[in-house]
C-alpha atoms as a PDB file:
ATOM      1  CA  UNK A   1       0.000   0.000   0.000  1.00  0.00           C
ATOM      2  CA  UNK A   2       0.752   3.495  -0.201  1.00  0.00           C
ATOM      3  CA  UNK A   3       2.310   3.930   3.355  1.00  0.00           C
ATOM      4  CA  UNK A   4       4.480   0.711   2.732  1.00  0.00           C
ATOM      5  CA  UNK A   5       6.224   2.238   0.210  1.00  0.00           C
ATOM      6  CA  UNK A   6       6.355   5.132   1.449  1.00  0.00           C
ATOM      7  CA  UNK A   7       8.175   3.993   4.408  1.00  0.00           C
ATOM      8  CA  UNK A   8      10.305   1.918   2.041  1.00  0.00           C
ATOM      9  CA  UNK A   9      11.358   4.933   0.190  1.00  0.00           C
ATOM     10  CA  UNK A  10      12.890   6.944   3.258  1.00  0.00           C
ATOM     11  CA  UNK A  11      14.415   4.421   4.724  1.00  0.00           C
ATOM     12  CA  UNK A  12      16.405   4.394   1.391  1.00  0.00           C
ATOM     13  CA  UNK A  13      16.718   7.982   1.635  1.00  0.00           C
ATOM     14  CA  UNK A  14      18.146   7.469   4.992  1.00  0.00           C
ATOM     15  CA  UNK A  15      20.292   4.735   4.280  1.00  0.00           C
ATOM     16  CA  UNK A  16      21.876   7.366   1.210  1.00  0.00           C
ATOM     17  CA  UNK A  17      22.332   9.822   3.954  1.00  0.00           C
ATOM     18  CA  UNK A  18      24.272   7.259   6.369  1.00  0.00           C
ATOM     19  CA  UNK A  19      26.307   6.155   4.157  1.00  0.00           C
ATOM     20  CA  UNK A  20      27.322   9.777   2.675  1.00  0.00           C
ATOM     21  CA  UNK A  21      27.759  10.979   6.452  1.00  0.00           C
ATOM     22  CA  UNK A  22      28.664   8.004   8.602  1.00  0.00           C
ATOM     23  CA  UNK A  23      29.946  10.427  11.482  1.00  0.00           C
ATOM     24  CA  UNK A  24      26.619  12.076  11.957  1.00  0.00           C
ATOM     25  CA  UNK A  25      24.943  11.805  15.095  1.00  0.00           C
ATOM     26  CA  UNK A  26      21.694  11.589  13.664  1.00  0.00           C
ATOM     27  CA  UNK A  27      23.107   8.687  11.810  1.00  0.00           C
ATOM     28  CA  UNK A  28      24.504   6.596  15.354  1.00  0.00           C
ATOM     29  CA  UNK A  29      21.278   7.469  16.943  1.00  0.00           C
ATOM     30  CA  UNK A  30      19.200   5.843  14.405  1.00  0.00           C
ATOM     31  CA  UNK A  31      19.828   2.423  12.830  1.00  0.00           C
ATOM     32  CA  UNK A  32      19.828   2.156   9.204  1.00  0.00           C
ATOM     33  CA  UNK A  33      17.310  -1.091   8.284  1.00  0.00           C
ATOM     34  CA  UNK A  34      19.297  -3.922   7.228  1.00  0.00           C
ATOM     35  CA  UNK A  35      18.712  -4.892   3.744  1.00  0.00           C
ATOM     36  CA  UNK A  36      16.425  -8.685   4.608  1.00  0.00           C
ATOM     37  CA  UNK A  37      16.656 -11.366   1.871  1.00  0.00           C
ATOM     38  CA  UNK A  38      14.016 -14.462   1.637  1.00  0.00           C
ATOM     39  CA  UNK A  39      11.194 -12.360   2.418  1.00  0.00           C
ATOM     40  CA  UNK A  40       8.199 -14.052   1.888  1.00  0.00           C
ATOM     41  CA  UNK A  41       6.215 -12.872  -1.487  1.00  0.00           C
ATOM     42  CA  UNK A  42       2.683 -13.258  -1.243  1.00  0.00           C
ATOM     43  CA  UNK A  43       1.114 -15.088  -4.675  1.00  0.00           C
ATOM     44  CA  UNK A  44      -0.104 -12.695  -6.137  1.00  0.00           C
ATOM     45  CA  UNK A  45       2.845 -10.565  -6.149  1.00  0.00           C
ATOM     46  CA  UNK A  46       4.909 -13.655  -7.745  1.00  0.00           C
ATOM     47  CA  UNK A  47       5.521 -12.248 -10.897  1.00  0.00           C
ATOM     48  CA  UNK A  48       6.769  -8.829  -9.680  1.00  0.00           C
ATOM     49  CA  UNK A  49       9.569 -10.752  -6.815  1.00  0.00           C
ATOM     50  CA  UNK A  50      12.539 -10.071  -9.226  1.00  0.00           C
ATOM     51  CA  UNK A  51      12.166  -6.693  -9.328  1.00  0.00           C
ATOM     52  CA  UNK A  52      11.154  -5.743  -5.724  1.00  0.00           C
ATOM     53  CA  UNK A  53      14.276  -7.704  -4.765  1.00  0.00           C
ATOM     54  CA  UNK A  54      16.511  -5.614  -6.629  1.00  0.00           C
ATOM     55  CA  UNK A  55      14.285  -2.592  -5.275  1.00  0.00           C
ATOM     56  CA  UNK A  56      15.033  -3.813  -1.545  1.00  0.00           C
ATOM     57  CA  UNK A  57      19.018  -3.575  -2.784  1.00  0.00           C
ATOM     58  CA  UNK A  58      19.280   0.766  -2.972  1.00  0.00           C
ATOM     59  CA  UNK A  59      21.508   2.499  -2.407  1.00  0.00           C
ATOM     60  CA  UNK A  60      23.828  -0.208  -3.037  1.00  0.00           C
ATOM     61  CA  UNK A  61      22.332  -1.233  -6.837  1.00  0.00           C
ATOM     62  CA  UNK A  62      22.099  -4.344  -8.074  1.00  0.00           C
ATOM     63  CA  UNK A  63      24.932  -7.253  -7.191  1.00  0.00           C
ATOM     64  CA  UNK A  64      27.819  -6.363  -9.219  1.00  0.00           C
ATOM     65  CA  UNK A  65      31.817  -6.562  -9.281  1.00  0.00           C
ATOM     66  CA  UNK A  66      33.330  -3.322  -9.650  1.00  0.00           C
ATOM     67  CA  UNK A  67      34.653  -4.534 -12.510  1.00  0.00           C
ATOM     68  CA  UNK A  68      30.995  -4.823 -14.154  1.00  0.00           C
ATOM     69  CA  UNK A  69      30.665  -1.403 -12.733  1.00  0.00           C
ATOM     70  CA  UNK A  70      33.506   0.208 -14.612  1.00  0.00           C
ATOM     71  CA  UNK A  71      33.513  -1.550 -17.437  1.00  0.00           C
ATOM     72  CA  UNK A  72      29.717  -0.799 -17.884  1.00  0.00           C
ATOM     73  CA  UNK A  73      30.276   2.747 -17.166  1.00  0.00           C
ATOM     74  CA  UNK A  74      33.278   3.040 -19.635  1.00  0.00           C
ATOM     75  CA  UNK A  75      30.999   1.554 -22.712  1.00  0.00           C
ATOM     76  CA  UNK A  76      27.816   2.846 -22.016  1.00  0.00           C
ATOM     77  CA  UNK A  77      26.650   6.081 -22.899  1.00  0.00           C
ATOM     78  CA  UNK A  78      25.149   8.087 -20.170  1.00  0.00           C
ATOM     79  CA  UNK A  79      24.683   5.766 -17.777  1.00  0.00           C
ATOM     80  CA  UNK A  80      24.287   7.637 -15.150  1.00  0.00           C
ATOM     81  CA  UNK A  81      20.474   8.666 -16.544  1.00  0.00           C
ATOM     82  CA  UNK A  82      19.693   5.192 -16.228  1.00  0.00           C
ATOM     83  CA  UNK A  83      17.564   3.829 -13.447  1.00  0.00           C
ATOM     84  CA  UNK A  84      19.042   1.432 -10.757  1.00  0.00           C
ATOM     85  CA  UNK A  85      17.088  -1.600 -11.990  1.00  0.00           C
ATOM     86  CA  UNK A  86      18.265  -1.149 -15.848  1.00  0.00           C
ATOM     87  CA  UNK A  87      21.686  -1.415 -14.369  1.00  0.00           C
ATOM     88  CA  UNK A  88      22.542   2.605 -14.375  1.00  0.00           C
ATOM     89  CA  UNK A  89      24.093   3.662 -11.456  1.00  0.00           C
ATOM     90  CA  UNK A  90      23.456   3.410  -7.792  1.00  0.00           C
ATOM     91  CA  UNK A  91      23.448   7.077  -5.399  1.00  0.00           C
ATOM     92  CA  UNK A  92      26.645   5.924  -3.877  1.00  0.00           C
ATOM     93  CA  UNK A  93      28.317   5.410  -7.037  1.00  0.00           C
ATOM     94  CA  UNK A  94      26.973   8.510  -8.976  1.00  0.00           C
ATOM     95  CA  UNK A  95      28.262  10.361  -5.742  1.00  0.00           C
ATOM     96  CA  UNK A  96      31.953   8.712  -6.465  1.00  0.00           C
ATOM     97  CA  UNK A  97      31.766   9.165  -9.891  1.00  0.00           C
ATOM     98  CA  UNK A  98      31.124  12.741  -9.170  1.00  0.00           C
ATOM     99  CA  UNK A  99      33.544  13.243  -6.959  1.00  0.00           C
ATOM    100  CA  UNK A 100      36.684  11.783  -9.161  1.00  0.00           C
ATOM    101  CA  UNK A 101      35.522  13.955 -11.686  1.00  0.00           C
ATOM    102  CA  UNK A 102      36.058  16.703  -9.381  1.00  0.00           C
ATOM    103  CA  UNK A 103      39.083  15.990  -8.471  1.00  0.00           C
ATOM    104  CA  UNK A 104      39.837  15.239 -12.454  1.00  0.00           C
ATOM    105  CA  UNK A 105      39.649  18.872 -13.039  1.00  0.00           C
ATOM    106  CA  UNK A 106      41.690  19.959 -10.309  1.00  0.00           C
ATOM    107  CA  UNK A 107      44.782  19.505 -12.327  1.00  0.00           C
ATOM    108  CA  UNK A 108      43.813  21.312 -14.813  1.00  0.00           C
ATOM    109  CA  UNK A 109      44.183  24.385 -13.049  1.00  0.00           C
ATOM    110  CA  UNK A 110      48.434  24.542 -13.613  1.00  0.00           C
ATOM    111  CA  UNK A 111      47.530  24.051 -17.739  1.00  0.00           C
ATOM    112  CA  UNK A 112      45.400  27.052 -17.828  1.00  0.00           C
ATOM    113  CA  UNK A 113      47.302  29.187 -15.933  1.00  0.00           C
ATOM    114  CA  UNK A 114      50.286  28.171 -18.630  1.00  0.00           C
ATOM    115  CA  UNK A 115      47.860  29.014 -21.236  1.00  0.00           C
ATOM    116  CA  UNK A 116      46.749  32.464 -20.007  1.00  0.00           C
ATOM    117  CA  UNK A 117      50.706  32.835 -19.152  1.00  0.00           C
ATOM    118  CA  UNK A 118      52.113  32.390 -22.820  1.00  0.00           C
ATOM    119  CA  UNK A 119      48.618  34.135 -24.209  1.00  0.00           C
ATOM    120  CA  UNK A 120      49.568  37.403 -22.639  1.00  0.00           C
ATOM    121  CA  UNK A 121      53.329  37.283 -23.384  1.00  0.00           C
ATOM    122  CA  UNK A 122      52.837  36.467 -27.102  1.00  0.00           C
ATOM    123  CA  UNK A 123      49.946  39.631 -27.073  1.00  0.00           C
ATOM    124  CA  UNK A 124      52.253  42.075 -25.205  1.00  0.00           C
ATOM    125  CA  UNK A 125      55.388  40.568 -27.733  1.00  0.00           C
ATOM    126  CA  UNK A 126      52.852  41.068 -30.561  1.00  0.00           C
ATOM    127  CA  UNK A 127      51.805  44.785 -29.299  1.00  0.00           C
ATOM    128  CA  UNK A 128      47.518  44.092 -29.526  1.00  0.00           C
ATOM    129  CA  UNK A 129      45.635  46.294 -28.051  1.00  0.00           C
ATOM    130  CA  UNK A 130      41.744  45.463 -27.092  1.00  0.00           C
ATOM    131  CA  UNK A 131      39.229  47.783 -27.631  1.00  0.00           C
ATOM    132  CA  UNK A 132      37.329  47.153 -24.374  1.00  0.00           C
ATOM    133  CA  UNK A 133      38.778  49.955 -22.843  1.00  0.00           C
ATOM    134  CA  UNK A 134      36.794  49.652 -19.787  1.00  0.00           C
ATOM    135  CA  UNK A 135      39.280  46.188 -18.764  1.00  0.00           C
ATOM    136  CA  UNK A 136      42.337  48.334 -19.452  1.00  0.00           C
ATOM    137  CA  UNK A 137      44.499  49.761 -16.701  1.00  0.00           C
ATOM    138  CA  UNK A 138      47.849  49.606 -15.103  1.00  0.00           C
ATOM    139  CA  UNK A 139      50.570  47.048 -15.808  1.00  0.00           C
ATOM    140  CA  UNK A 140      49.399  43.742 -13.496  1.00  0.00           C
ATOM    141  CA  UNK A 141      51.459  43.492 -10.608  1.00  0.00           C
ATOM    142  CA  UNK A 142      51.662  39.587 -10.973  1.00  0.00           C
ATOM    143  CA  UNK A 143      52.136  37.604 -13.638  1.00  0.00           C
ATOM    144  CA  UNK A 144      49.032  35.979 -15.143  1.00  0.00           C
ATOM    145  CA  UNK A 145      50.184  32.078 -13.904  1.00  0.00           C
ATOM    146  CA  UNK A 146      50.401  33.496 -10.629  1.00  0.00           C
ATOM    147  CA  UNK A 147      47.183  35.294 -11.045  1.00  0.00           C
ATOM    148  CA  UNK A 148      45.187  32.423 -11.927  1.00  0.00           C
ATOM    149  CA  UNK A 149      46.253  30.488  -8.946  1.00  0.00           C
ATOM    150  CA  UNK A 150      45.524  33.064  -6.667  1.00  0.00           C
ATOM    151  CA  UNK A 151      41.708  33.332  -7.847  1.00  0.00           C
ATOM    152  CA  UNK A 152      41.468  29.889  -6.975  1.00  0.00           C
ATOM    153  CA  UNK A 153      43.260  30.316  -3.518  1.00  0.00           C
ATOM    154  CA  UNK A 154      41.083  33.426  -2.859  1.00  0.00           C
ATOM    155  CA  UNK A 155      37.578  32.985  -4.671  1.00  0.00           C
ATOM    156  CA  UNK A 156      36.814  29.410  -3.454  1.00  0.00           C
ATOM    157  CA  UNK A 157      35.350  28.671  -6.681  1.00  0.00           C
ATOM    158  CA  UNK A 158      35.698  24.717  -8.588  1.00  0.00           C
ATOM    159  CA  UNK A 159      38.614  24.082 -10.575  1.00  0.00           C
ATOM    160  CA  UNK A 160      36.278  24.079 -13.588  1.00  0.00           C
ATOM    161  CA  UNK A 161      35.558  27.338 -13.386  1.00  0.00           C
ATOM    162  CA  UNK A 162      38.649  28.755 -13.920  1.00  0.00           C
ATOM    163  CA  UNK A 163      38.395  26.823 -17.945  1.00  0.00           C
ATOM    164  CA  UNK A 164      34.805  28.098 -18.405  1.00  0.00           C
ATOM    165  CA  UNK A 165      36.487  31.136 -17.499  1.00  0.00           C
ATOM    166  CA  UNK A 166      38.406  30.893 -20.580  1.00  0.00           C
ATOM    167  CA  UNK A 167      35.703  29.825 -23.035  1.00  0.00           C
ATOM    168  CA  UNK A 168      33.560  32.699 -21.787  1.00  0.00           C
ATOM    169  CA  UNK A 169      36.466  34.701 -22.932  1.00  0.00           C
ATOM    170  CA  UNK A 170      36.295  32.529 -26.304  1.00  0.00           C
ATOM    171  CA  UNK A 171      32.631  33.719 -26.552  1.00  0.00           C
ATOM    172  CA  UNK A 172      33.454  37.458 -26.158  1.00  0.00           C
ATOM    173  CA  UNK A 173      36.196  37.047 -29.162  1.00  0.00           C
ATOM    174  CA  UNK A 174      33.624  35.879 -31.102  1.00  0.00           C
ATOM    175  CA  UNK A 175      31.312  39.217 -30.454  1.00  0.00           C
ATOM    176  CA  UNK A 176      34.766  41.626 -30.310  1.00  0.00           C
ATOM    177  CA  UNK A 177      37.842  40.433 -32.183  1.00  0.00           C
ATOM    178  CA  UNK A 178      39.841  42.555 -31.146  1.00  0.00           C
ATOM    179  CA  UNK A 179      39.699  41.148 -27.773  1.00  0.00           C
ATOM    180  CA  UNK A 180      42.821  39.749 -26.359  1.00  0.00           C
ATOM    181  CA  UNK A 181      44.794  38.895 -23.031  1.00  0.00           C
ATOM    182  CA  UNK A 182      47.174  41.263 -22.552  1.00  0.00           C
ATOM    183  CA  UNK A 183      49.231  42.523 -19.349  1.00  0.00           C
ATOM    184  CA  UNK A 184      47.025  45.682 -19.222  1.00  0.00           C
ATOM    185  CA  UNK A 185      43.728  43.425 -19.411  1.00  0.00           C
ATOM    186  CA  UNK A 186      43.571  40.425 -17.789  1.00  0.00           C
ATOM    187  CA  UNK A 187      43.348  41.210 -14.570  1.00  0.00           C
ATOM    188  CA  UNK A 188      40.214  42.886 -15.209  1.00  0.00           C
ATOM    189  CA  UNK A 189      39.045  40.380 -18.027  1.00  0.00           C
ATOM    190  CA  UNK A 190      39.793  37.014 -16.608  1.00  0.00           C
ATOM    191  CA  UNK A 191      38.423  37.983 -13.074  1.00  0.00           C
ATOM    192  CA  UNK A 192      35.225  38.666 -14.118  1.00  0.00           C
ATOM    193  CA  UNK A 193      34.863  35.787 -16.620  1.00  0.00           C
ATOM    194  CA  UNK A 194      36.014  32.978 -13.595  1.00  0.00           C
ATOM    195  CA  UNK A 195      33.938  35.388 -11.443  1.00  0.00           C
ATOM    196  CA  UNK A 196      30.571  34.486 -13.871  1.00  0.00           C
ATOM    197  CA  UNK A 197      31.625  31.119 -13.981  1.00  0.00           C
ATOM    198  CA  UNK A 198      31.385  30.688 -10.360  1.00  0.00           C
ATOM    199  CA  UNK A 199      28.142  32.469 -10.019  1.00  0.00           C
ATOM    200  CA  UNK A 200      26.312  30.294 -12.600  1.00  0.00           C
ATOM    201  CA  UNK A 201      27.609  26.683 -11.646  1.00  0.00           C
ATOM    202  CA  UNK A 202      28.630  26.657  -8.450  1.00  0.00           C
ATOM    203  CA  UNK A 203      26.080  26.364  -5.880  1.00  0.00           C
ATOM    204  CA  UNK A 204      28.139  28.405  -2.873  1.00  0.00           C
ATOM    205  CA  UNK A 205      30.362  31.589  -4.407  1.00  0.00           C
ATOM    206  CA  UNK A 206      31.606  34.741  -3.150  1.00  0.00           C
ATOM    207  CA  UNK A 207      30.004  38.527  -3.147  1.00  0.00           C
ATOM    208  CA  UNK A 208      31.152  40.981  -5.767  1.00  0.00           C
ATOM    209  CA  UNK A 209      32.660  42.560  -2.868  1.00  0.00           C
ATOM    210  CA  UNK A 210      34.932  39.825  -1.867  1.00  0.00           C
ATOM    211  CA  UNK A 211      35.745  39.443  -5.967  1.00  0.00           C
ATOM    212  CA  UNK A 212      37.097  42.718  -5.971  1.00  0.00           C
ATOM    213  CA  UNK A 213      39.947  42.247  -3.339  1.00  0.00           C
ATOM    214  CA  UNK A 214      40.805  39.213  -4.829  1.00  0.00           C
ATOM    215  CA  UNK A 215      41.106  41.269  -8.093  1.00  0.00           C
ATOM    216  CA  UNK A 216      42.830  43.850  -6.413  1.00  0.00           C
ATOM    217  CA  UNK A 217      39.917  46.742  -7.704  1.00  0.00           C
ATOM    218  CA  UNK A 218      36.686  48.225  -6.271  1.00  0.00           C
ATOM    219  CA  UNK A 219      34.018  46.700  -5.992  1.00  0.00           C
ATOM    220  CA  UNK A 220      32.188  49.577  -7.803  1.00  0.00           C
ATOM    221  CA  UNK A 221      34.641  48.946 -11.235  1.00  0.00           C
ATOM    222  CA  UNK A 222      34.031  45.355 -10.638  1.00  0.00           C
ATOM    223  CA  UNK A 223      29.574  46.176 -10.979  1.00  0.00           C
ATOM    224  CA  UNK A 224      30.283  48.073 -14.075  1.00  0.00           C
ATOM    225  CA  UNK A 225      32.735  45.576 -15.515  1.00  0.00           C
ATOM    226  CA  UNK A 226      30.396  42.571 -14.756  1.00  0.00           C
ATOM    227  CA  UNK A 227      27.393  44.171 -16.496  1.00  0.00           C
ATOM    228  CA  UNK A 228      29.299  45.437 -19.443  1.00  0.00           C
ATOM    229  CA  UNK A 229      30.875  41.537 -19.901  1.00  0.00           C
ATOM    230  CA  UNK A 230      27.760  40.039 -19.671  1.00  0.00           C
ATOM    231  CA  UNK A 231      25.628  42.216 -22.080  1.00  0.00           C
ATOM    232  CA  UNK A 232      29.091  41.785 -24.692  1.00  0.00           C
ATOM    233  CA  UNK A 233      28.950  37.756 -24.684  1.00  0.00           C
ATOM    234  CA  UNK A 234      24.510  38.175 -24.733  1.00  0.00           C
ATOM    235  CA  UNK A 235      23.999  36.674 -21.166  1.00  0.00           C
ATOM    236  CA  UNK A 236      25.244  33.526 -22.622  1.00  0.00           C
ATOM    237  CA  UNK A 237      26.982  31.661 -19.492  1.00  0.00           C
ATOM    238  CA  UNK A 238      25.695  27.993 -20.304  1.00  0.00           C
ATOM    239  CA  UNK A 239      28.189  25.171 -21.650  1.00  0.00           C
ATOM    240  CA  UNK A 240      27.081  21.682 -22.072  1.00  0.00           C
ATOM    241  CA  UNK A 241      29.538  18.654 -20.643  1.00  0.00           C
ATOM    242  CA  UNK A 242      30.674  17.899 -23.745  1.00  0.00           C
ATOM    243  CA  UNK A 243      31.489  21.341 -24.793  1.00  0.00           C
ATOM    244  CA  UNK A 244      33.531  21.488 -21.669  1.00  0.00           C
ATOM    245  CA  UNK A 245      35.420  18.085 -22.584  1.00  0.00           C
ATOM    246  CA  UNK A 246      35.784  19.341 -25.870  1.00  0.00           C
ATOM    247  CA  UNK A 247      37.542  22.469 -25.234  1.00  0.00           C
ATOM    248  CA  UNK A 248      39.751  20.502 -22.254  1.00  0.00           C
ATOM    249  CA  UNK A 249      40.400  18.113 -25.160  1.00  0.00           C
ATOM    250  CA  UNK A 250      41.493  20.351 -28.384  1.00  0.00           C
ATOM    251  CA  UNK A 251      42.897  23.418 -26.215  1.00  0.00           C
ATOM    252  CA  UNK A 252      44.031  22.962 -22.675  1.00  0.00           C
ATOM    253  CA  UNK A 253      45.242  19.859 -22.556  1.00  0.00           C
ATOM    254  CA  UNK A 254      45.813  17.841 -25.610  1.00  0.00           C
ATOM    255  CA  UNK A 255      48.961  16.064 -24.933  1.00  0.00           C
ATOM    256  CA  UNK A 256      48.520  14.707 -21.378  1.00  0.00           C
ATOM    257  CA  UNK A 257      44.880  13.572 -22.355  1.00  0.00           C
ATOM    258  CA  UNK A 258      44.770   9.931 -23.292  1.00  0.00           C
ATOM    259  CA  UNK A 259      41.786   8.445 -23.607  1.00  0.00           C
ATOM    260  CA  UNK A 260      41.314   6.667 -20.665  1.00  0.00           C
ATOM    261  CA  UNK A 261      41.544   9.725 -18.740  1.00  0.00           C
ATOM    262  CA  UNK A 262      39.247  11.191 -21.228  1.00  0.00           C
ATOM    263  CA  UNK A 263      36.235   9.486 -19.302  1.00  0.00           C
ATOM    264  CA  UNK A 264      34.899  10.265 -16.095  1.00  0.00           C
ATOM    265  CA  UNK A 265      32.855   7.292 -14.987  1.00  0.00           C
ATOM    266  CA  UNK A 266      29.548   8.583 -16.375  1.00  0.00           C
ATOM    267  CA  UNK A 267      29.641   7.122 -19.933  1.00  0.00           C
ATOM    268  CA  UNK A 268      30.601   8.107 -23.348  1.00  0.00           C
ATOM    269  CA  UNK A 269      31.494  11.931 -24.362  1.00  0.00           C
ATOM    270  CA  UNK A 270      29.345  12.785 -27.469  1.00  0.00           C
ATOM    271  CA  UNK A 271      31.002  15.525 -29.912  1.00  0.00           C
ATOM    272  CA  UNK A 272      29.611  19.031 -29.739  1.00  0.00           C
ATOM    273  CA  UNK A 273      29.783  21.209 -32.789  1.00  0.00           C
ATOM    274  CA  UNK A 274      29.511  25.113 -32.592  1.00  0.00           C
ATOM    275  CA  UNK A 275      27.734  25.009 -36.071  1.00  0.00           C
ATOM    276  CA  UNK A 276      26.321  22.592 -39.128  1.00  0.00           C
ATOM    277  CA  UNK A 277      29.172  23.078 -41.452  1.00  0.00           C
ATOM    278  CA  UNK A 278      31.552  22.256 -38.911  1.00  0.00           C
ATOM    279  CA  UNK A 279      29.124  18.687 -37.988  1.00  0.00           C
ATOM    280  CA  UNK A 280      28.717  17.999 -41.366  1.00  0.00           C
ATOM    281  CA  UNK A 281      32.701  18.081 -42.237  1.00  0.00           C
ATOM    282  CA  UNK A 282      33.189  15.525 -39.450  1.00  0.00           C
ATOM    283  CA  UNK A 283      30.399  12.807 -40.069  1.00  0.00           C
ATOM    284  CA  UNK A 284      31.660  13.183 -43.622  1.00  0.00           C
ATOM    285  CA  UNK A 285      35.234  12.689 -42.908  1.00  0.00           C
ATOM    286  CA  UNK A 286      36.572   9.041 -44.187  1.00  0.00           C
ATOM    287  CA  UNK A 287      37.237   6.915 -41.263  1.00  0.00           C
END
């Protein structure tokens, strides 16, 4: 009946939590029900036993090795959409999948800051000049590798958003092409696009106030520079996975890459293409 299941399903609930916090006090004050095999099945419910028994298995999913696990999640595509009892993922490993991904991106951090590094020194050996002359100012006082670690110390934002940070900067060439990292710039510029990034994906992120000391300008510039950057690039701040991989892929980090790395436990990448021409050139390409 309703309140059968309905007990059923927050036990499970519970049993997610436990497991994700097994320190909690709520958690050692309350027992988490054990998981009962060779329950009677009444008759009538015969032909539905298989699947209530793999029901009564969440959070852990159904019996598998890890090595099912992986190998299923590795040929797969999107396997985390699936549900439990197709074989998809359980909570506990969508939260593990999750986090190594997490910590997948984390050194990715020392490639873009490389990247930003040589893009300003070949701009300032090249002499470009940007024509947003709102993000110009004042010689940086740090390099731009240093610069991008210390918005990562400093703005407790995810190591992802410091390569969004660059493809919202991608998105603003496309609007201005004249725009370009330079020493005079990208403190100004690259702040506010990491700054943006933070703000739309991550759920916990800093005031504008707090931005601007990191940034080493007021928070006042940092307003007018925020609204000016996001009416330039159209209020366009969303990216798809597999634009992300993409872009890691082609730009950041092409040689380190192999293909095993190249998936993070939640199935195959699917190609993104920023237009048809571009789609239709690779589908049509000989294999």
């Amino acid at each position: 009946n309703d309140d059968t299941t309905l007990s059923l399903f927050c036990d499970r609930i519970w049993s997610v939590y436990c497991a994700l916090h097994p320190s909690s006090p709520m958690c050692q004050k309350k027992s988490v029900m054990p998981v009962q095999d060779n329950v009677d099945v009444p008759m009538e419910d015969a032909e539905h036993s298989s699947r209530d028994e793999d029901m009564d298995a969440v959070p852990s999913g159904p019996a598998r090795s890890p090595e099912h696990a992986s190998s299923n999640a590795d040929s797969m595509a999107a396997i985390h959409t699936l549900p439990v009892e197709k074989d998809g993922m359980s909570m506990l490993e969508l939260v593990s999948a999750m986090k190594n991904d997490a910590e997948m991106q984390k050194r990715l951090v020392a490639h873009c800051a490389s990247l930003v590094e040589e893009t300003v020194l070949h701009n300032d050996k090249q002499k470009k000049v940007s024509e947003l002359s709102a993000f110009e100012g004042e010689i940086a006082p740090i390099d731009a590798s240093a610069y991008v670690r210390r918005i990562l110390k400093y703005g407790g934002c995810s190591p992802c958003c410091i390569v969004i940070g660059i493809i919202y900067l991608e998105r603003l060439k496309r609007v201005v092409r004249s725009v370009c990292l330079t020493s005079h710039n990208f403190q100004r510029l690259f702040l506010v696009a990491v700054m943006e990034a933070a703000k739309f994906l991550d759920d916990f992120y800093y005031s504008n106030k707090h931005w601007a000391e990191v940034g080493g300008i007021s928070t006042k510039e940092l307003n007018r520079l925020e609204l000016e950057f996001l009416f330039r690039i159209g209020f366009n701040l969303r990216i798809t996975r597999e634009e992300y991989d993409m872009y890691v892929e082609q730009v950041i980090d092409p040689k380190v890459q192999d293909d095993s790395e190249s998936k993070v436990g939640m199935g195959e990448k699917v190609p993104s293409f920023c237009d048809v021409s571009s789609a239709a050139s690779h589908f049509s390409a000989p294999v």
